[in-house]
Each structure stands twice: as C-alpha cells, then as structure tokens.
Protein backbone atom coordinates (compact mmCIF):
# COMPACT_ATOMS: atom_id res chain seq x y z
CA UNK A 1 0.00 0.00 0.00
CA UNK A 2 1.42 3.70 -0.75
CA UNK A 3 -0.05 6.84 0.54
CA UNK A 4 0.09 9.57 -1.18
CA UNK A 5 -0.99 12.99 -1.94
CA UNK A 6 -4.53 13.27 -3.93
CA UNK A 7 -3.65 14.03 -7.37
CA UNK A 8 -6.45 14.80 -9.79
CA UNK A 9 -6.60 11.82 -11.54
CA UNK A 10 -7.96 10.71 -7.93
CA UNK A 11 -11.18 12.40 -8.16
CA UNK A 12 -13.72 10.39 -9.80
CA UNK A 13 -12.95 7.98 -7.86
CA UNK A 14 -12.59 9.67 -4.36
CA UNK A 15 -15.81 11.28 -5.55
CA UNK A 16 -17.39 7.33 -5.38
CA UNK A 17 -16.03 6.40 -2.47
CA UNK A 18 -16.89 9.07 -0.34
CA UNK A 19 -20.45 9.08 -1.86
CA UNK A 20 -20.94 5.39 -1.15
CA UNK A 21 -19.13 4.86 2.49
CA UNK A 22 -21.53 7.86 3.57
CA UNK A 23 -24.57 5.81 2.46
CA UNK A 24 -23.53 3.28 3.76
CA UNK A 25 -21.95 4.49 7.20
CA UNK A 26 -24.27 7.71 8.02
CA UNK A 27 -27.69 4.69 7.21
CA UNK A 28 -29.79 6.83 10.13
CA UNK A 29 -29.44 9.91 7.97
CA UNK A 30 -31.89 11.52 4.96
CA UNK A 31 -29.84 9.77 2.00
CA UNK A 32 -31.18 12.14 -0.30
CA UNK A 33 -28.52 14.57 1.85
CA UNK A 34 -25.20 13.39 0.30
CA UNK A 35 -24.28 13.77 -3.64
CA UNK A 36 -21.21 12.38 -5.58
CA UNK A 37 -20.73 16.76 -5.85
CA UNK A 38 -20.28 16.70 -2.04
CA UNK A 39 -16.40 15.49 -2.08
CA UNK A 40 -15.23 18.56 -3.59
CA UNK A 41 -16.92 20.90 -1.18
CA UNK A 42 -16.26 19.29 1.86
CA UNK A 43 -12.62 18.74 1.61
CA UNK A 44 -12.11 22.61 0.34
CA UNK A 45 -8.57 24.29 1.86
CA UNK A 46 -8.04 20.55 3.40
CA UNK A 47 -5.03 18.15 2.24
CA UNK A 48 -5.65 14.89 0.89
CA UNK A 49 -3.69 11.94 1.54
CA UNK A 50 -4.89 8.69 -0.80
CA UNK A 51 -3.95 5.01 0.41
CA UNK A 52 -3.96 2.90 -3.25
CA UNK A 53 -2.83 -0.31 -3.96
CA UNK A 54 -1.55 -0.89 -7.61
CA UNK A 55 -4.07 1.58 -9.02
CA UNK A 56 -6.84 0.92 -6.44
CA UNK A 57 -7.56 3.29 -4.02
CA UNK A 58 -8.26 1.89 -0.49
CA UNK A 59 -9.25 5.01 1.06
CA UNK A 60 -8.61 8.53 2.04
CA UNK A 61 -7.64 11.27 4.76
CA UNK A 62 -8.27 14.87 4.76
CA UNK A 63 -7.26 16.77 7.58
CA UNK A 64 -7.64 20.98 7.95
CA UNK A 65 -3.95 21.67 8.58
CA UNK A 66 -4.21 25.15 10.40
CA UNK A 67 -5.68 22.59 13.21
CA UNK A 68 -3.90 19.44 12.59
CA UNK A 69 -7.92 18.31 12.15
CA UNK A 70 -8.66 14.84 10.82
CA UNK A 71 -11.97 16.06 8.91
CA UNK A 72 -12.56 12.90 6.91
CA UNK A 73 -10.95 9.22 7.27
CA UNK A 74 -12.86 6.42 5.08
CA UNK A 75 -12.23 3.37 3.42
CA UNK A 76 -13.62 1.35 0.49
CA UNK A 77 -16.08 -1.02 1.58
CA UNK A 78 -13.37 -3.92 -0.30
CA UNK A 79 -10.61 -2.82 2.67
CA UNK A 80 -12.52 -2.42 5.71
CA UNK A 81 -10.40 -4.85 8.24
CA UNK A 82 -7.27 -4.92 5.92
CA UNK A 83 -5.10 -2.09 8.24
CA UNK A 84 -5.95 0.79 5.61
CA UNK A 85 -7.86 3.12 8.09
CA UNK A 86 -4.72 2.80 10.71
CA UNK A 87 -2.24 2.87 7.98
CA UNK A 88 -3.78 6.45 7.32
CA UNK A 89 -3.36 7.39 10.71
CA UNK A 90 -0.38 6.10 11.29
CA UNK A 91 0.44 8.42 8.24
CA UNK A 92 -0.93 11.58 9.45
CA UNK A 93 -0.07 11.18 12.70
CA UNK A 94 3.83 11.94 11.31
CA UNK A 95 3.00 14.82 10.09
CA UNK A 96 -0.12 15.88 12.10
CA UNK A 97 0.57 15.60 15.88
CA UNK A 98 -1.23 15.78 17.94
CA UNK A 99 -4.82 15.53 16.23
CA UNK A 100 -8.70 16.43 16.48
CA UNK A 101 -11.15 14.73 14.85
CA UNK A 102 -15.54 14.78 14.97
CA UNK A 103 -17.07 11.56 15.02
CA UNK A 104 -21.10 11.19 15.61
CA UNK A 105 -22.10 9.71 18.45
CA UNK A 106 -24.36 6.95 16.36
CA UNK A 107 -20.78 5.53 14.59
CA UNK A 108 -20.26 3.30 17.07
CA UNK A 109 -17.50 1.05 14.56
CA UNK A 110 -15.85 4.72 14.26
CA UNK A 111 -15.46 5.52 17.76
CA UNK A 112 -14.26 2.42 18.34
CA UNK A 113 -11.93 2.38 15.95
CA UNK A 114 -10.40 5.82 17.19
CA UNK A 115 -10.73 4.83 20.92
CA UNK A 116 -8.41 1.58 19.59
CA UNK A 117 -5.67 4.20 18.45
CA UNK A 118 -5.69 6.27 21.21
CA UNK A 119 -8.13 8.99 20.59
CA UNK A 120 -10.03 10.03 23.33
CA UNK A 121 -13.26 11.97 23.81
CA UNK A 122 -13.17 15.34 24.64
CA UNK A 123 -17.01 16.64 24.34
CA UNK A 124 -20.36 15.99 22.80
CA UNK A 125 -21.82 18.54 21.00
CA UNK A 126 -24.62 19.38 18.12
CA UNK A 127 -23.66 19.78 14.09
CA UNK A 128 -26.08 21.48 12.06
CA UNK A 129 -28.53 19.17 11.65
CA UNK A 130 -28.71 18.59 15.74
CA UNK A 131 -26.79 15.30 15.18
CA UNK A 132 -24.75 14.38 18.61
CA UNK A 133 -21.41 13.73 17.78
CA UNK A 134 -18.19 13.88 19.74
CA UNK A 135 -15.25 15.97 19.55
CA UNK A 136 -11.90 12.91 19.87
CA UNK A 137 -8.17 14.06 20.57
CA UNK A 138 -4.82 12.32 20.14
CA UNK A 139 -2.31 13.36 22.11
C-alpha cells in the first residue's frame, strides 16, 4: 500500500467512495442529503492523503492543517479490516501531531476504531442538523 498525496486523476474515484461509504456508514441519515458533488466541497482548503494499492484506491484522509484536524478518514467497503484506516493514521499522525477529529455519536465502529488508536473523547456537541457527535483528541 502507498499513501500519497490526492492528485487529480484521484477524483472520480474519491468522488465514489466518499459518496458510497456515507450511504452506507451515516444509514440513520436523509440519504437524499449526500451527492457524488459533495467530495469537492467538503474537503475545500483541506489536504488529501490517498492510500492505493496498484491503481486501487483503499481510502482517504483529509485533515484541515491550520488545526492538525482529521476532517474525513474512510475506506472502500473492499478494505474495511485490511489495516488501511490505521495505515492512514499512522500516516498523518507523522506529520499531524497531535490531532482532532468529529465523530457522531451513532458511529459506534468509528469511535471504536479511534478509541483503539488512542483517541479520546473530549465533548459531545450538536452539528447542524442537531446530530450528537463527539469531539476525539490524540495526544
């Protein structure tokens, strides 16, 4: 596995991923919410690190680097368990220390996951549409 730097070539398929794995991750909320538009948007003024594999990509980081702010990890549903999602961290985490991340309070595999690394919670609060979720930090 590499990680690297998103490059453009990256897009239509970050653009997939991060349509699908909020489908299927974020299942309580409206579905009609998310759009293969919405990777663009959300990871404006954030650097992108892609894990690939041969020319498959595995999954993605974007963290907001004037906070050292993980503001999206995910990983194709075809290398969930395989070490991608730690390898990421692992990645960032040289170059991103310590870190912040939000995670709602209803991804229970994602909390986990970050509680497994270290991450610990720091607050609950509201996003803007009155989901709980919890503010994590690694430090």
């Amino acid at each position: 596995m590499n990680i690297k730097s998103f490059e453009n070539t990256d897009l239509d398929a970050l653009e997939r991923l991060y349509l699908n794995s909020r489908k299927d991750t974020f299942y309580w909320m409206d579905q009609q919410l998310f759009t293969l538009n919405d990777f663009v948007e959300d990871t404006k003024n954030e650097k992108i690190y892609v894990a690939k594999e041969n020319n498959d990509i595995m999954g993605f980081i974007s963290i907001y680097e004037e906070e050292n702010f993980i503001h999206h990890l995910f990983v194709d549903k075809n290398y969930k368990n395989k070490g991608v999602g730690k390898s990421l961290l692992d990645f960032a985490k040289n170059l991103y220390f310590p870190m912040k991340l939000k995670c709602y309070s209803k991804n229970f595999l994602a909390i986990s996951f970050y509680k497994k690394y270290g991450f610990e919670i720091v607050s609950k609060e509201k996003d803007i549409h009155l989901e709980d979720y919890y503010l994590m930090e690694l430090k």
